[in-house]
Protein backbone atom coordinates (compact mmCIF):
# COMPACT_ATOMS: atom_id res chain seq x y z
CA UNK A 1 -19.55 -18.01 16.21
CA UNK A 2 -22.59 -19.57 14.33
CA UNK A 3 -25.92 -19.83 14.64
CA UNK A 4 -29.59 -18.54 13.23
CA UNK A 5 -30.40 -14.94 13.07
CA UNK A 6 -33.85 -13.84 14.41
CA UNK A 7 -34.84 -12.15 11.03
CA UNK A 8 -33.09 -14.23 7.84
CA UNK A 9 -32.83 -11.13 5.16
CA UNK A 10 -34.63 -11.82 1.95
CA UNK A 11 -32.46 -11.42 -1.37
CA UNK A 12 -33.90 -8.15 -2.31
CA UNK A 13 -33.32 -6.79 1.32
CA UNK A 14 -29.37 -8.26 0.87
CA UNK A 15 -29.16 -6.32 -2.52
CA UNK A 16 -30.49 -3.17 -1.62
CA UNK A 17 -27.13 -0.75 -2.17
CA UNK A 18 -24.67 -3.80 -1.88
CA UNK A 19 -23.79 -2.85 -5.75
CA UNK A 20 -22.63 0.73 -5.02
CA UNK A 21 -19.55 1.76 -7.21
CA UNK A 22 -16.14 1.52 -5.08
CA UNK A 23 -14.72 5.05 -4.14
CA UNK A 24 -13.43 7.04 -7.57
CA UNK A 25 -11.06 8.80 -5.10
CA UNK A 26 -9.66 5.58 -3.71
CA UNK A 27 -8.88 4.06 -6.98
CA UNK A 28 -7.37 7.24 -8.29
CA UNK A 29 -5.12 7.23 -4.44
CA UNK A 30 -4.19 3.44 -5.58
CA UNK A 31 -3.05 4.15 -9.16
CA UNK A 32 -1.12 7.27 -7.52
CA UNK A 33 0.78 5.27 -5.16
CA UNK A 34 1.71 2.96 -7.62
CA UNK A 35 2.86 5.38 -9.85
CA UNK A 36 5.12 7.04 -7.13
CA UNK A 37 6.19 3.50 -6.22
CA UNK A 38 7.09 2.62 -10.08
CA UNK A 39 8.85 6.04 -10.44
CA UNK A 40 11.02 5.06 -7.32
CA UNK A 41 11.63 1.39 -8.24
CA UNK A 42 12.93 2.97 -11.85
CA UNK A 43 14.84 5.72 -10.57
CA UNK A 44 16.41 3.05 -7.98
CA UNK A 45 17.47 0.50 -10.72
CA UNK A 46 19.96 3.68 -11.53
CA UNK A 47 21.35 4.72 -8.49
CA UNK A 48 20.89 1.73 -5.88
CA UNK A 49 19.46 -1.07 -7.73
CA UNK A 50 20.47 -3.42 -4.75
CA UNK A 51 17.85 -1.68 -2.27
CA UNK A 52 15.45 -1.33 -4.73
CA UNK A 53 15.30 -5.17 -5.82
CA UNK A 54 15.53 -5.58 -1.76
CA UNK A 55 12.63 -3.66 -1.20
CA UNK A 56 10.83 -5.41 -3.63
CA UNK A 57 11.05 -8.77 -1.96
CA UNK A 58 10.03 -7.20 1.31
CA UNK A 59 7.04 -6.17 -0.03
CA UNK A 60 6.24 -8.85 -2.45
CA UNK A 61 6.39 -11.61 0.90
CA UNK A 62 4.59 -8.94 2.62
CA UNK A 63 1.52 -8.28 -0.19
CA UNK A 64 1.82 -12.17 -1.05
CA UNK A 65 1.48 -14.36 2.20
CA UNK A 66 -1.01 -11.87 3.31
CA UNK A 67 -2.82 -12.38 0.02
CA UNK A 68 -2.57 -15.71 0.38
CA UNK A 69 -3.52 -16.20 4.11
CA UNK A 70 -6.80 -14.59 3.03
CA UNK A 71 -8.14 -16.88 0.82
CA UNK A 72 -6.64 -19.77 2.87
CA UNK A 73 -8.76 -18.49 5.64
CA UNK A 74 -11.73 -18.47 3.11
CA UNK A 75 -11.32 -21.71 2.41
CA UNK A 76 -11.37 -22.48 5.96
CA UNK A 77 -14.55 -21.61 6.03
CA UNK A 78 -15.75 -24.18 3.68
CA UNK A 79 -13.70 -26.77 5.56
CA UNK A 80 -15.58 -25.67 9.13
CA UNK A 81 -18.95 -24.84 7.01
CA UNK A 82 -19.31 -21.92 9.04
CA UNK A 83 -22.72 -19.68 8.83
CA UNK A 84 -21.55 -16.77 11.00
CA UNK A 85 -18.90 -15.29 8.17
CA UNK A 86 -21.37 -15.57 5.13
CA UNK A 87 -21.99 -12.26 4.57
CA UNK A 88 -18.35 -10.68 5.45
CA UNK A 89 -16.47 -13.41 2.99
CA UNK A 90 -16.52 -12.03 -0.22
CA UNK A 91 -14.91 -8.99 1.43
CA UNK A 92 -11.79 -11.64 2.02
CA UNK A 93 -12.12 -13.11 -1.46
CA UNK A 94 -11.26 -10.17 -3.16
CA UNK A 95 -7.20 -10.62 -1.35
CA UNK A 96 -7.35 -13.12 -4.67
CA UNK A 97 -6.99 -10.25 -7.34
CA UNK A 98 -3.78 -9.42 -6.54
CA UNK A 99 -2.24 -13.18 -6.71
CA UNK A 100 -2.01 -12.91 -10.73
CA UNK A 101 0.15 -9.90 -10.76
CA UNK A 102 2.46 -11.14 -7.25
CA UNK A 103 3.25 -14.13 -9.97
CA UNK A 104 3.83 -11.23 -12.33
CA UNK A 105 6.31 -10.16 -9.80
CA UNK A 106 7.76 -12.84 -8.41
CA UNK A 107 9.06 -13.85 -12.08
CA UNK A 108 10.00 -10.22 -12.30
CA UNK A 109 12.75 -10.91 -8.57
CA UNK A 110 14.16 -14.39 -9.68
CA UNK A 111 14.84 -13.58 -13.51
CA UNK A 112 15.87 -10.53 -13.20
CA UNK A 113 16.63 -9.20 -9.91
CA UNK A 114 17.91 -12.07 -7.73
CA UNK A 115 21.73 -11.02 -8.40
CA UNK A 116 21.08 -8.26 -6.45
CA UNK A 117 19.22 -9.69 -3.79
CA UNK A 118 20.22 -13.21 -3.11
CA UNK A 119 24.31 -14.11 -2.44
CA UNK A 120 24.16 -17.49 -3.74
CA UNK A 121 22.99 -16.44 -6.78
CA UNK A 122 26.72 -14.71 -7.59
CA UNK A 123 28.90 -17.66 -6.08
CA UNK A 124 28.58 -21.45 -5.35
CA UNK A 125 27.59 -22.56 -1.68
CA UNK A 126 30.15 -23.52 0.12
CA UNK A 127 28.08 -26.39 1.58
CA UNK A 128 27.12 -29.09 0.00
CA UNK A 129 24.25 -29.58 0.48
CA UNK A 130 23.22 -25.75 -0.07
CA UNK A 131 25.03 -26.31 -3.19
CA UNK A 132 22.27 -29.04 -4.29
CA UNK A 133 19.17 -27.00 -2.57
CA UNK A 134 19.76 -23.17 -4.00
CA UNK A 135 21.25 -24.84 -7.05
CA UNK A 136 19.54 -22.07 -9.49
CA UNK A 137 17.71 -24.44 -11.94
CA UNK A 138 16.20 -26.49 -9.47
CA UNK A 139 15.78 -23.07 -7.59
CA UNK A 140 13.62 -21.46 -9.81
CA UNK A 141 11.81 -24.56 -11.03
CA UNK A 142 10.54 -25.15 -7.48
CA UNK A 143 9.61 -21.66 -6.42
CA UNK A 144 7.62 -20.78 -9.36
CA UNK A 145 6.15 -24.20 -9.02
CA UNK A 146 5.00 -23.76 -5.79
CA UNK A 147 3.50 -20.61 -6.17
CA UNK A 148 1.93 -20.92 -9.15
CA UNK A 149 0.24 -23.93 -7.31
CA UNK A 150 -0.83 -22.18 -4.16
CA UNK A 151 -2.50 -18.89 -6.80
CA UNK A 152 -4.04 -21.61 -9.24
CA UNK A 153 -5.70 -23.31 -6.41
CA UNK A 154 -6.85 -19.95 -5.10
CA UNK A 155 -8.32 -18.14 -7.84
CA UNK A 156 -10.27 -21.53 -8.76
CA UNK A 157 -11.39 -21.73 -5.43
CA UNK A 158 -12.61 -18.07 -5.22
CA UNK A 159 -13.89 -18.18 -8.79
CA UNK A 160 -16.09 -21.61 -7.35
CA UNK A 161 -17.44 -19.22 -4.78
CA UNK A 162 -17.86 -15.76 -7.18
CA UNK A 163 -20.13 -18.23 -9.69
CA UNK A 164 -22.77 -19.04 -7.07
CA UNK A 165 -23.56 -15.31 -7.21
CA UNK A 166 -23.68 -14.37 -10.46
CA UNK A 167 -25.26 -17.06 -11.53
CA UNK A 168 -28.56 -16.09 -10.03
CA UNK A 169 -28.24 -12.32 -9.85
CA UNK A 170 -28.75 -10.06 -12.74
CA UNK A 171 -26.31 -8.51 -14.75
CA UNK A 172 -24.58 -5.74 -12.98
CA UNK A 173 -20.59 -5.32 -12.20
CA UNK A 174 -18.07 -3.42 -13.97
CA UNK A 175 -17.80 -3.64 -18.10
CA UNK A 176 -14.24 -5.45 -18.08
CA UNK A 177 -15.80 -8.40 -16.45
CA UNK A 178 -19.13 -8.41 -18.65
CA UNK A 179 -17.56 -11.64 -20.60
CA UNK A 180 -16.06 -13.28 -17.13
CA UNK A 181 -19.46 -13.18 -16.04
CA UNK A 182 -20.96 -14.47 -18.90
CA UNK A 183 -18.85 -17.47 -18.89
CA UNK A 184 -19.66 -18.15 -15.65
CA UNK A 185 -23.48 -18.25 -16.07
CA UNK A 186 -22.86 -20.90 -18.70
CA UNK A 187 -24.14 -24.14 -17.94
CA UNK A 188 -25.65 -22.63 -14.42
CA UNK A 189 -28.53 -24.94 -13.78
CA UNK A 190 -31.09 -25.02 -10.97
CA UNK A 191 -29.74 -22.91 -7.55
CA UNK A 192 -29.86 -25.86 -5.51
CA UNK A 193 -28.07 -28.22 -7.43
CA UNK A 194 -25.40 -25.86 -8.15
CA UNK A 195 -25.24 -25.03 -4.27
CA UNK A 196 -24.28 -28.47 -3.47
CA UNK A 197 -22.41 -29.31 -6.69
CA UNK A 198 -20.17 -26.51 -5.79
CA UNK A 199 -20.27 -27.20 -2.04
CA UNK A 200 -18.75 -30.59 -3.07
CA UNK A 201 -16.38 -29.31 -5.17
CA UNK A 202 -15.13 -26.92 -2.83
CA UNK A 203 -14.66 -29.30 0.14
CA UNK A 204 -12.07 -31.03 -2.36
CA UNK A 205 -10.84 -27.68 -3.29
CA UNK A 206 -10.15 -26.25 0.26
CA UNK A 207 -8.38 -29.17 1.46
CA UNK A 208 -5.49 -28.88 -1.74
CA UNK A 209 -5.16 -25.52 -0.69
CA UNK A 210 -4.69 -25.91 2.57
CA UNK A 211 -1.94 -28.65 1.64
CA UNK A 212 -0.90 -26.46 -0.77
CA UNK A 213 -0.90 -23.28 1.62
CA UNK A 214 1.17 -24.89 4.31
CA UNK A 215 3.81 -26.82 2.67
CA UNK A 216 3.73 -24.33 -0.01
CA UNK A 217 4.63 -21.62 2.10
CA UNK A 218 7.02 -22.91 4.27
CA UNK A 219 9.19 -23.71 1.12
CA UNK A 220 8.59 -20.20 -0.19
CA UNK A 221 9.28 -18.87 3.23
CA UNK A 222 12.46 -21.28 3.01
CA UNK A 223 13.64 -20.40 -0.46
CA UNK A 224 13.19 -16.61 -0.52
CA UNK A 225 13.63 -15.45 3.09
CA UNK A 226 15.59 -18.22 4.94
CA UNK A 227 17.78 -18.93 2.17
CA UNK A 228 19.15 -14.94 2.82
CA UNK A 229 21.46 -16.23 5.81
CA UNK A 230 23.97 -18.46 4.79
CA UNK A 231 24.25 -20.89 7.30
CA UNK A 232 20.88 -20.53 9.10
CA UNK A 233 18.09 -22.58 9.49
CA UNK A 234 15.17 -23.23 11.48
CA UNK A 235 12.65 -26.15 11.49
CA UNK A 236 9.46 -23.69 12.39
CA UNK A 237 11.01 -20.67 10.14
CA UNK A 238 8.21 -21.65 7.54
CA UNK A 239 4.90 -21.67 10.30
CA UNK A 240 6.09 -18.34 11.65
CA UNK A 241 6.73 -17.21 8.39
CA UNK A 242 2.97 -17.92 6.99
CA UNK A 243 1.04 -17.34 10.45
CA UNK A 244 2.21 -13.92 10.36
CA UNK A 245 0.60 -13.50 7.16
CA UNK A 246 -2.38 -15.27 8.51
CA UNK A 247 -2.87 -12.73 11.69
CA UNK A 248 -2.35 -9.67 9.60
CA UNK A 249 -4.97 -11.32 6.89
CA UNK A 250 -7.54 -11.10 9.74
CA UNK A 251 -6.44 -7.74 11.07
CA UNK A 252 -7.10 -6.40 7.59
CA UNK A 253 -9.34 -7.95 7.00
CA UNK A 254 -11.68 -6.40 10.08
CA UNK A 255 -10.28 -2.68 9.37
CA UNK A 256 -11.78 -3.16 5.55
CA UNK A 257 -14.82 -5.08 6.93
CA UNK A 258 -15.48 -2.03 9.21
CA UNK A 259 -14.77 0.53 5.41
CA UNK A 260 -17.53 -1.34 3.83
CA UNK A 261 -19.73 -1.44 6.52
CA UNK A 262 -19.82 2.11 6.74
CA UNK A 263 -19.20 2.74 2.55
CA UNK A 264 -22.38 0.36 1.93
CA UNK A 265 -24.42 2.00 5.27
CA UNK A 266 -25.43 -1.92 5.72
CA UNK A 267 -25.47 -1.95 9.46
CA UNK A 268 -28.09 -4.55 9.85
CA UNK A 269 -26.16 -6.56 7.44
CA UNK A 270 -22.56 -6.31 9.06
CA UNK A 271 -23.30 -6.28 12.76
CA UNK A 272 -21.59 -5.66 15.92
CA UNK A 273 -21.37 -9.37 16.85
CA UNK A 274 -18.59 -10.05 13.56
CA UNK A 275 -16.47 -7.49 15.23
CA UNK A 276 -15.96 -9.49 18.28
CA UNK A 277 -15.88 -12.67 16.11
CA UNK A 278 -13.41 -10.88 14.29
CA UNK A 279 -11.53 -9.59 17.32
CA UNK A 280 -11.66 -12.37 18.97
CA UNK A 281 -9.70 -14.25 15.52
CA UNK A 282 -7.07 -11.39 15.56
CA UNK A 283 -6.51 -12.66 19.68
CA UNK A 284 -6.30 -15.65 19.24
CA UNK A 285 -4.18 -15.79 16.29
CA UNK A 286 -2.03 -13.24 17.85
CA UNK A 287 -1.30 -15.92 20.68
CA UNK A 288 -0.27 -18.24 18.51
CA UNK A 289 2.18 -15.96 16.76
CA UNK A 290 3.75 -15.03 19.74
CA UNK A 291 3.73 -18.88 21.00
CA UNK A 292 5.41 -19.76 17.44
CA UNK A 293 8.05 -16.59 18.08
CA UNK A 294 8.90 -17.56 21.65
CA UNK A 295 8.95 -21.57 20.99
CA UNK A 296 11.52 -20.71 18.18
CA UNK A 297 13.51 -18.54 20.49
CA UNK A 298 13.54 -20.68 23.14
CA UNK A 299 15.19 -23.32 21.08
CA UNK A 300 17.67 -21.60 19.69
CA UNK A 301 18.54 -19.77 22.86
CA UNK A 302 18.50 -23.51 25.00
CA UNK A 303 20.44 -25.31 22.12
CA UNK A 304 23.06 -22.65 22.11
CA UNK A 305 24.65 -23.78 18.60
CA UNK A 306 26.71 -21.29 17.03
CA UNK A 307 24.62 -21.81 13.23
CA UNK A 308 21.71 -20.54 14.83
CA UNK A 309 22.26 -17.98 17.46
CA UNK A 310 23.40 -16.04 15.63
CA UNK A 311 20.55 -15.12 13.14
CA UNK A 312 18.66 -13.89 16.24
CA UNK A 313 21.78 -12.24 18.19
CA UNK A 314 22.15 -10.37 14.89
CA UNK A 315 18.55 -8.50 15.18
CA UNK A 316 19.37 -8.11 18.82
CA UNK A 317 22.40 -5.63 18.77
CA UNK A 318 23.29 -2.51 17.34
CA UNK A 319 20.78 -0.98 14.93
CA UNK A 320 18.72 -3.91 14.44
CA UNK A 321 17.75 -4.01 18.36
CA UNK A 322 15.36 -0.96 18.29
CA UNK A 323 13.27 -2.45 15.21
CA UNK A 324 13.36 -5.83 16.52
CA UNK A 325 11.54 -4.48 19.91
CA UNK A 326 9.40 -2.59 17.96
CA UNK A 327 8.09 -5.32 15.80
CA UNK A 328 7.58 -7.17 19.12
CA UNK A 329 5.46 -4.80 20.51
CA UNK A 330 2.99 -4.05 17.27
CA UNK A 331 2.85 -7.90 16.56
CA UNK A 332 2.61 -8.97 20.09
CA UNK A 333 2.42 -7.08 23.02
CA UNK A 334 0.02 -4.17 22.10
CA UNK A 335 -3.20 -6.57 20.10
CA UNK A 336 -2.48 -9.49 22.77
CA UNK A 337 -3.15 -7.33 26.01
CA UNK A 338 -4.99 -4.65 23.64
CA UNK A 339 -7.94 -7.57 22.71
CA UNK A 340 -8.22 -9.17 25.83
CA UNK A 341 -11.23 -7.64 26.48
CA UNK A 342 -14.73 -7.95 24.76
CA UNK A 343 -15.08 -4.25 24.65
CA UNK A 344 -12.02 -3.66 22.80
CA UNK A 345 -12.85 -6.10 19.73
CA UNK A 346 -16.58 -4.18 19.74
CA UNK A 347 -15.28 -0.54 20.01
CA UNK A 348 -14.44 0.23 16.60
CA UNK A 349 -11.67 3.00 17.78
CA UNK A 350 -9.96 0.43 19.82
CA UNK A 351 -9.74 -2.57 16.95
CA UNK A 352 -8.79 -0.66 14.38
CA UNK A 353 -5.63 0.49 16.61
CA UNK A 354 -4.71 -2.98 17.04
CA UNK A 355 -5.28 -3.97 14.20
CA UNK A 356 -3.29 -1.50 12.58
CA UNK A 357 -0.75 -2.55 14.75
CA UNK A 358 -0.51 -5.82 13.72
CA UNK A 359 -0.50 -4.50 9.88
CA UNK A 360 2.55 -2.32 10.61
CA UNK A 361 3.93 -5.18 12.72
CA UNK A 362 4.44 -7.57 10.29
CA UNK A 363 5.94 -5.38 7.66
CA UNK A 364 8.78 -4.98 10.37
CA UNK A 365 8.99 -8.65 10.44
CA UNK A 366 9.58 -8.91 6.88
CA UNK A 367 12.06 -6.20 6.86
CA UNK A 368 13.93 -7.76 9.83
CA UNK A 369 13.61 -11.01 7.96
CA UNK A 370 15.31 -9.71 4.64
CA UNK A 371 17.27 -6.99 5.60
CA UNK A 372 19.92 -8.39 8.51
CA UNK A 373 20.87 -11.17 6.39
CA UNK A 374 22.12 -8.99 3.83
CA UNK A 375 23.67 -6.39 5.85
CA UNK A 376 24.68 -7.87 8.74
CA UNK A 377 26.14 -5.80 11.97
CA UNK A 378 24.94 -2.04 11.17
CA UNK A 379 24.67 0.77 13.12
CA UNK A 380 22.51 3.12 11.24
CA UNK A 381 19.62 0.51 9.72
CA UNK A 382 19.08 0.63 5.73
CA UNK A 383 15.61 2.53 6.02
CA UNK A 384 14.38 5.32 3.32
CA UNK A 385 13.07 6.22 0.01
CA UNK A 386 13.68 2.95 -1.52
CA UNK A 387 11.96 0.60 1.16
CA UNK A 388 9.16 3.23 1.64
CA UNK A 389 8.52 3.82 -2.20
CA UNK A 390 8.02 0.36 -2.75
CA UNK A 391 5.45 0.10 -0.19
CA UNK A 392 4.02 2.44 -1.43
CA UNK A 393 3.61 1.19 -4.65
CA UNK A 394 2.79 -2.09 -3.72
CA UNK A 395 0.18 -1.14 -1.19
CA UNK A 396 -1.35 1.00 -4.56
CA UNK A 397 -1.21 -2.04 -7.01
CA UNK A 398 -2.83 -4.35 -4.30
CA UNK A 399 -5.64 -1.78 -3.94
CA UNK A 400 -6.25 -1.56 -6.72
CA UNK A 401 -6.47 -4.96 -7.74
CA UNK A 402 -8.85 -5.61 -4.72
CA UNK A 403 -11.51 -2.91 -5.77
CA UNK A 404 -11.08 -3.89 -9.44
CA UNK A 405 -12.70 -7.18 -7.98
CA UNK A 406 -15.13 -5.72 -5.42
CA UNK A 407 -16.77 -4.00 -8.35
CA UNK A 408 -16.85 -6.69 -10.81
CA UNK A 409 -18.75 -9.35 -8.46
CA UNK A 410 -20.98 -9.45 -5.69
CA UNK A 411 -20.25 -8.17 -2.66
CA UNK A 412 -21.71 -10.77 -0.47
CA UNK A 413 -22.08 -14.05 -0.49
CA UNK A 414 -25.87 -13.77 -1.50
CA UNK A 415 -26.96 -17.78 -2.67
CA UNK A 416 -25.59 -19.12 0.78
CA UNK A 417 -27.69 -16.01 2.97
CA UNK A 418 -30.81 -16.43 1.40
CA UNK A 419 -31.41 -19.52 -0.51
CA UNK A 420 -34.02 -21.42 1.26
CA UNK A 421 -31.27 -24.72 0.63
CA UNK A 422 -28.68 -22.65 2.76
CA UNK A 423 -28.69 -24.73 5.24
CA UNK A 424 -28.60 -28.40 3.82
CA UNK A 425 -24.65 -27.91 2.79
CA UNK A 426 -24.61 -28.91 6.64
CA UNK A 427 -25.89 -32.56 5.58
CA UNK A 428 -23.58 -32.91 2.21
CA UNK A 429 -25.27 -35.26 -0.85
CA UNK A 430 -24.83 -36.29 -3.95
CA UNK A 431 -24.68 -33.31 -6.46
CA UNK A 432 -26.04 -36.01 -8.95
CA UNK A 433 -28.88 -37.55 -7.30
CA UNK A 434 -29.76 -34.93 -4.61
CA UNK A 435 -29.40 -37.79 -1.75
CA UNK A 436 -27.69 -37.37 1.63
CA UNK A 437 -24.42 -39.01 2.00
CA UNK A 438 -23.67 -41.77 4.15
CA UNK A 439 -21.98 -40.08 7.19
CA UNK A 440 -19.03 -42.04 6.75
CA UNK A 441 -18.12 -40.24 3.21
């Protein structure tokens, strides 16, 4: 997926219309969804304050991991020093903006709401060992720990990245990040020592966060999903839990790639070749999903033990079944056999399909991750205004947080495209002396 264009833009020809104000109407769509959403959270805390608090944590590990999987995957990129995504990136970097306020939120469900959402928050476990584990105090302490590690580690990271930019590019962004910018500038010294100053501090960077990503997440995935069932518990709960976020980063991430493609008119920038590199992520990261799902299944279902069959005999029968299948088919069935093909990752019509489906998809999974636990054997599912309103809101807040961004920095990665020391963050050295490294460091 990397390699040398024929033509290597020059910085003006990157520039040319990259700085183009974000959609009025689309910021005015986001603050209107999350003003219906924040009308239906309040009107919920009166008449069914349990379902609203619900649907808040469905959404918040919905917004979050996906959030989170997005700048993961950035930092990925800095791990693999890959060429080929340079100047689609910053398009994932902007998942960062809405980290702040998900901590915002997440203090929001454990303070305030988690008597309405989580059982052992209203009576003692009656194992022991739960009794030690969701112990509230060392509860809280290590879930806000955690994730205030995993966004503190990710907004440094992207903020590493964001720097590079403005430090060579004139002043231009929206007015409420005039002083941000200034303050990065400061101390910005000559473009190729910063390039491989930062290059070397990101390599350090990345590899926290992807420590911090994985074991991070699995607790979180642990504490505020797992933890919903009282007596279940799975060993791989925690990878499915966070790949799921990581397919449905790069799902989204290609349908937004494909807005500003067309919202910028930068074909020759954007091309049809990151589609199918793009596609071709969503595939394979779709297989792995389903390989996760199945392998955890297949357990469970061979080692027959009472503690866990259950959980998944639950969203098997009665009005679980029909969501559960559903989920299935958006998550795995339709973008597996849907992407098989190169023509369907480079046929806009076709990826955006399944890639909406995996979008829905895992908002399913969430649900069916919260919602069984709490309700248990139900015929007519726990589905409406409350859930929906939520969503709603959420999806407006995280829009808005991402444009907010878009507009404030760069919109590509411009330093790393078309400074003529692009290429020598292949061959790290010193940031002090300017020297290669030995290979063995």
């Amino acid at each position: 997926m990397s390699g040398h264009d024929a033509h290597v833009l020059t910085r003006e020809e990157v520039l040319t219309g990259i700085d183009r104000p974000s959609s009025a109407l689309l910021k005015t769509i986001s603050l209107v969804l999350a003003g219906i959403g924040l009308l239906v959270f309040v009107i919920g805390l009166f008449l069914n304050p349990d379902r609203v608090w619900q649907a808040l944590l469905i959404n918040w590990l919905y917004f979050t991991s996906i959030s989170s999987a997005g700048v993961m995957f950035v930092a990925v990129q800095r791990i693999t020093t890959a060429r080929w995504s340079r100047p689609i990136i910053r398009f994932l970097e902007g998942y960062v903006a809405f980290l702040p306020v998900a901590f915002v939120l997440l203090l929001l469900i454990l303070f305030v709401g988690r008597h309405h959402i989580f059982w052992w928050s209203n009576h003692i476990p009656e194992i022991r060992e739960k009794r030690v584990y969701l112990n509230p105090p060392f509860f809280l302490t290590r879930v806000v720990l955690t994730f205030l590690i995993i966004a503190s580690l990710s907004l440094w990271y992207v903020y590493t990245s964001v720097r590079l930019d403005v430090g060579i590019l004139s002043e231009a962004g929206a007015n409420w990040a005039r002083g941000l910018r200034e303050r990065m500038r400061r101390g910005f010294r000559d473009e190729r020592r910063e390039l491989h100053s930062t290059h070397s501090l990101q390599g350090k960077l990345a590899v926290f966060l992807g420590f911090a990503f994985v074991f991070g997440w699995i607790v979180l995935s642990w504490d505020l999903s797992m933890s919903l069932d009282p007596h279940f518990q799975s060993t791989m709960y925690g990878w499915w839990f966070f790949m799921g976020g990581w397919v449905t980063a790069l799902a989204s991430w290609t349908l937004i790639v494909m807005a500003w493609r067309r919202y910028l008119a930068r074909y020759d920038l954007i091309q049809e070749k990151h589609f199918h590199d793009l596609g071709k992520l969503c595939f394979a990261f779709t297989a792995f999903w389903g390989y996760l799902t199945f392998g955890q299944y297949l357990v469970i279902w061979y080692g027959n033990m009472g503690e866990e069959t259950h959980w998944m005999r639950l969203r098997l029968i009665e009005g679980w079944r029909i969501p559960t299948l559903i989920t299935v088919a958006l998550m795995f069935v339709l973008p597996f056999f849907g992407l098989l093909s190169r023509a369907a990752k480079v046929f806009l019509p076709t990826m955006v399909f399944f890639a909406t489906s995996t979008i829905i998809g895992l908002w399913m999974h969430r649900y069916l991750e919260v919602y069984p636990s709490i309700y248990g054997v139900v015929k007519d599912i726990p589905l409406g205004i409350w859930e929906l309103g939520v969503a709603l809101g959420l999806l407006g807040i995280w829009s808005y947080c991402y444009l907010a961004f878009m507009d404030a920095f760069p919109r590509v990665r411009v330093l790393l495209m078309t400074s003529p020391y692009r290429d020598e963050v292949q061959v790290p050295v010193n940031p002090r002396t300017m020297e290669p490294l030995p290979a063995h460091e």
